[in-house]
C-alpha atoms as a PDB file:
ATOM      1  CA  UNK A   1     -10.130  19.210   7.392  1.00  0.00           C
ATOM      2  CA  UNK A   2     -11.518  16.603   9.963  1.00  0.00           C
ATOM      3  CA  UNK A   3     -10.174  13.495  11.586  1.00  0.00           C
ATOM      4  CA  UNK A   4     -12.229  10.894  10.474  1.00  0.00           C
ATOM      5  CA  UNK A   5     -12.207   9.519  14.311  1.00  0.00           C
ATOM      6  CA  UNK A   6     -14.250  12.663  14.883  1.00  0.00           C
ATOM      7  CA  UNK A   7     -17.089  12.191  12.797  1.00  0.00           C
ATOM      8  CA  UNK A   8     -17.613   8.319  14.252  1.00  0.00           C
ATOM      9  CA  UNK A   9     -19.308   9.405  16.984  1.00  0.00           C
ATOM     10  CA  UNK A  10     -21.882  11.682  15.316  1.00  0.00           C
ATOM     11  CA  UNK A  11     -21.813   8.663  12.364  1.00  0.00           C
ATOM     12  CA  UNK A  12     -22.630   5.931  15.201  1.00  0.00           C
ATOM     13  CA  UNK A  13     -25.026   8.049  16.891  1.00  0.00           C
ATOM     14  CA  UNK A  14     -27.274   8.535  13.484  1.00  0.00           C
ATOM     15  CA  UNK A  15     -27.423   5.048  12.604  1.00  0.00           C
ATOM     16  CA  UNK A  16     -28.255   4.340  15.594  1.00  0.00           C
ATOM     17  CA  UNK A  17     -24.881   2.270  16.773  1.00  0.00           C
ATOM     18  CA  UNK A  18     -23.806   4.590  19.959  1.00  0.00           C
ATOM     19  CA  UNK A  19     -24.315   1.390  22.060  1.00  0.00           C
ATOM     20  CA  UNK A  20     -22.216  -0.811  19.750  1.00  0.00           C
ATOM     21  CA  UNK A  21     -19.207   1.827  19.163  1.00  0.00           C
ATOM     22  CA  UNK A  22     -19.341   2.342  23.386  1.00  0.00           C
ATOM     23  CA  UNK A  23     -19.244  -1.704  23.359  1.00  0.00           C
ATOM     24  CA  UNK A  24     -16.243  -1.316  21.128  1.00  0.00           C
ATOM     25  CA  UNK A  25     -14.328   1.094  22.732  1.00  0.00           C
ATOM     26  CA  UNK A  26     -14.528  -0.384  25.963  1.00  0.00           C
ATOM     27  CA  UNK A  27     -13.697  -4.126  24.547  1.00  0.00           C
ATOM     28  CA  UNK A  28     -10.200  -2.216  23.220  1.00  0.00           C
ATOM     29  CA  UNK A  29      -9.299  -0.463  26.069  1.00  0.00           C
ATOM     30  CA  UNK A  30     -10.003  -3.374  28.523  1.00  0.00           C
ATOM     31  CA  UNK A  31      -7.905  -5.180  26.313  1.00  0.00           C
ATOM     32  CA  UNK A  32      -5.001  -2.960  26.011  1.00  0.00           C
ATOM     33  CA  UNK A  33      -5.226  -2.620  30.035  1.00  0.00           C
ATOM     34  CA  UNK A  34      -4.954  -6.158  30.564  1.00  0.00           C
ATOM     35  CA  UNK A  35      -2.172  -6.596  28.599  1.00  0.00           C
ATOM     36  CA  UNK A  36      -0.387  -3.789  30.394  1.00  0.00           C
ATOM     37  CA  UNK A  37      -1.544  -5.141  34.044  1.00  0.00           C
ATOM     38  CA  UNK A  38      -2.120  -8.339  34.050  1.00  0.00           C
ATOM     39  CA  UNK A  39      -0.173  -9.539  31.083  1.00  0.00           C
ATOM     40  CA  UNK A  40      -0.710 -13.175  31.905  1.00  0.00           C
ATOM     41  CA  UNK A  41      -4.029 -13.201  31.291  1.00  0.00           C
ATOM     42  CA  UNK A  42      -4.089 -11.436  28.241  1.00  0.00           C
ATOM     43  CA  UNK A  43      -6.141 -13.351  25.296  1.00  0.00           C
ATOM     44  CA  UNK A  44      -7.399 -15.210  27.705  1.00  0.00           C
ATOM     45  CA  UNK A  45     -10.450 -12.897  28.603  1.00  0.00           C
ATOM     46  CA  UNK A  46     -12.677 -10.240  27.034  1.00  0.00           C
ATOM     47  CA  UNK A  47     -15.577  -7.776  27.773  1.00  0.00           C
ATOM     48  CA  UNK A  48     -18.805  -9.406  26.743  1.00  0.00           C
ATOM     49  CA  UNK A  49     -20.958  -6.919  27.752  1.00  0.00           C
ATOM     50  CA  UNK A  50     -21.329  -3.402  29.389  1.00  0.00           C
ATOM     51  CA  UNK A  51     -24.241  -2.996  31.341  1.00  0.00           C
ATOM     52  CA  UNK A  52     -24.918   0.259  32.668  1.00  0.00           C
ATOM     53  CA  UNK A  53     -21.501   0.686  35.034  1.00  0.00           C
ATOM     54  CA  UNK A  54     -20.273  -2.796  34.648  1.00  0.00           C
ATOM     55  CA  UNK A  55     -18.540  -4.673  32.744  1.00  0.00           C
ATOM     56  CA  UNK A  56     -19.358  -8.210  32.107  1.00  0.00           C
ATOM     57  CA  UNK A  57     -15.540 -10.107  31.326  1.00  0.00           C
ATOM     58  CA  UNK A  58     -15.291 -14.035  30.656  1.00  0.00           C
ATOM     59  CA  UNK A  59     -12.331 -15.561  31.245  1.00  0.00           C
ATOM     60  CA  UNK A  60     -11.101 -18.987  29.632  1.00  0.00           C
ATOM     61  CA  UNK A  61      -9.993 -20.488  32.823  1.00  0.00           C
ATOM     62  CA  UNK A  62     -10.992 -20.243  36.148  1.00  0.00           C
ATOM     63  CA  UNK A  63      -7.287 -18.816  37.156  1.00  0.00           C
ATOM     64  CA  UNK A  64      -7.379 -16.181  34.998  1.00  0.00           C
ATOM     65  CA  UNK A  65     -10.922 -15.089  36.453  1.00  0.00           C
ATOM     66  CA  UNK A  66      -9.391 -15.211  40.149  1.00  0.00           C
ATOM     67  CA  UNK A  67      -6.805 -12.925  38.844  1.00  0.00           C
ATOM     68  CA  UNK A  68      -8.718 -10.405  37.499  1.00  0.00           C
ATOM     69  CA  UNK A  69     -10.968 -10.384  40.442  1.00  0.00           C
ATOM     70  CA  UNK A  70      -8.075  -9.963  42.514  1.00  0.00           C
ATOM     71  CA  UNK A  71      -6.992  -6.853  40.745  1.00  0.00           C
ATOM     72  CA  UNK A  72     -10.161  -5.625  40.117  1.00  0.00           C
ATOM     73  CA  UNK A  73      -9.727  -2.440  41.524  1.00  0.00           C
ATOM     74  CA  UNK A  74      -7.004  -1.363  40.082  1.00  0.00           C
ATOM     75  CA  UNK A  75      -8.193  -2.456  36.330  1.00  0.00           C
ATOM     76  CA  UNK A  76     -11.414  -0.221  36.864  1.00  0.00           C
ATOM     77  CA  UNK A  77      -9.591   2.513  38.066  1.00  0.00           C
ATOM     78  CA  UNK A  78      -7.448   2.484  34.946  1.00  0.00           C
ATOM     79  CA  UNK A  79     -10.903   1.657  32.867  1.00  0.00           C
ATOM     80  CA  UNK A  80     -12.069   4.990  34.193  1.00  0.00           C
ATOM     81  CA  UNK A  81      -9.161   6.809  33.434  1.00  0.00           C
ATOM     82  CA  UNK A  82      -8.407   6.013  30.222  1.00  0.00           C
ATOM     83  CA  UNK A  83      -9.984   7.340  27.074  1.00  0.00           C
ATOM     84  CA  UNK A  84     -12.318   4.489  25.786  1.00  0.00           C
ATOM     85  CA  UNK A  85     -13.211   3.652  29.386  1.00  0.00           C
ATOM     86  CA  UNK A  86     -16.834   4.447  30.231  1.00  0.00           C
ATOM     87  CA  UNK A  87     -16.796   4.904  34.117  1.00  0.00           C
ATOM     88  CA  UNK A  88     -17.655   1.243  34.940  1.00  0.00           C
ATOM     89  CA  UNK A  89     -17.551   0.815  38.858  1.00  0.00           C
ATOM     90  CA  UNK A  90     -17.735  -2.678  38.871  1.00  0.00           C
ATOM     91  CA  UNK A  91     -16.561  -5.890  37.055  1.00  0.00           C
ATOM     92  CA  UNK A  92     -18.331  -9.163  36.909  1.00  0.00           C
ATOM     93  CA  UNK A  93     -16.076 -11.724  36.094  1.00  0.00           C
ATOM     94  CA  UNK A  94     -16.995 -15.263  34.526  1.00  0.00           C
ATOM     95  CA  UNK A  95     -15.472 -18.155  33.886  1.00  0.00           C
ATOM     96  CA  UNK A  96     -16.055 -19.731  30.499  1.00  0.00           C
ATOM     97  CA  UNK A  97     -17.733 -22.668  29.772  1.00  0.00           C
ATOM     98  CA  UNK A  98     -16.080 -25.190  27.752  1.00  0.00           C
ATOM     99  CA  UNK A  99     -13.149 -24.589  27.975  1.00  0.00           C
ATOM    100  CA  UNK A 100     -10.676 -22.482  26.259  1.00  0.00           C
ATOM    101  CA  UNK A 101     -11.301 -20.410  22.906  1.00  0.00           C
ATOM    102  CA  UNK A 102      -8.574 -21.310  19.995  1.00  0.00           C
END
C-alpha cells in the first residue's frame, strides 16, 4: 500500500501543478506558524505569492504588517524548518488595500 500524500507530488508534477502544490504547502505552513507565533495576527494575513526565496504576505492592517516584519526572522527560520516550508530567506510584507477581508 501507499499513502495517498505520497503520490501528490509525482500527481502534481505530471499535470504540471508542482508550482501550485509548492504555493499550497507554503500558504499552510505559514499559516499554521503564524498562529503558533504571532497568534494575534492570525487570519489577518496570508502568503500571496512565493517568488523564488520569498514570500510575498499581505496583511489586512498596517499593524499586523509591522508585526510580522518585526518578527520576521524568526517566522522564516521556522518557514525553513518546517516541512511545507520551501527555504524562503526573505519576506515581503504588504499591507492590504481596502481594508480588511470578511
Amino acid at each position: 500500500m501507499v499513502r495517498i500524500g505520497d503520490l501528490i507530488p509525482d500527481a502534481a508534477r505530471a499535470l504540471g501543478l508542482e508550482d501550485e502544490l509548492r504555493l499550497s504547502r507554503a500558504i499552510a505552513t505559514f499559516e499554521a506558524l503564524v498562529a503558533e507565533r504571532v497568534p494575534a495576527a492570525s487570519g489577518a494575513c496570508r502568503v500571496i505569492r512565493l517568488e523564488g526565496f520569498t514570500l510575498d504576505v499581505e496583511a489586512d492592517q498596517p499593524i499586523v504588517a509591522q508585526e510580522l516584519r518585526l518578527r520576521s526572522t524568526e517566522l522564516l527560520a521556522a518557514f525553513a524548518a518546517a516541512p511545507g516550508g520551501v527555504g524562503a530567506r526573505q519576506m515581503r510584507v504588504h499591507v492590504r488595500r481596502g481594508g480588511p477581508r470578511v
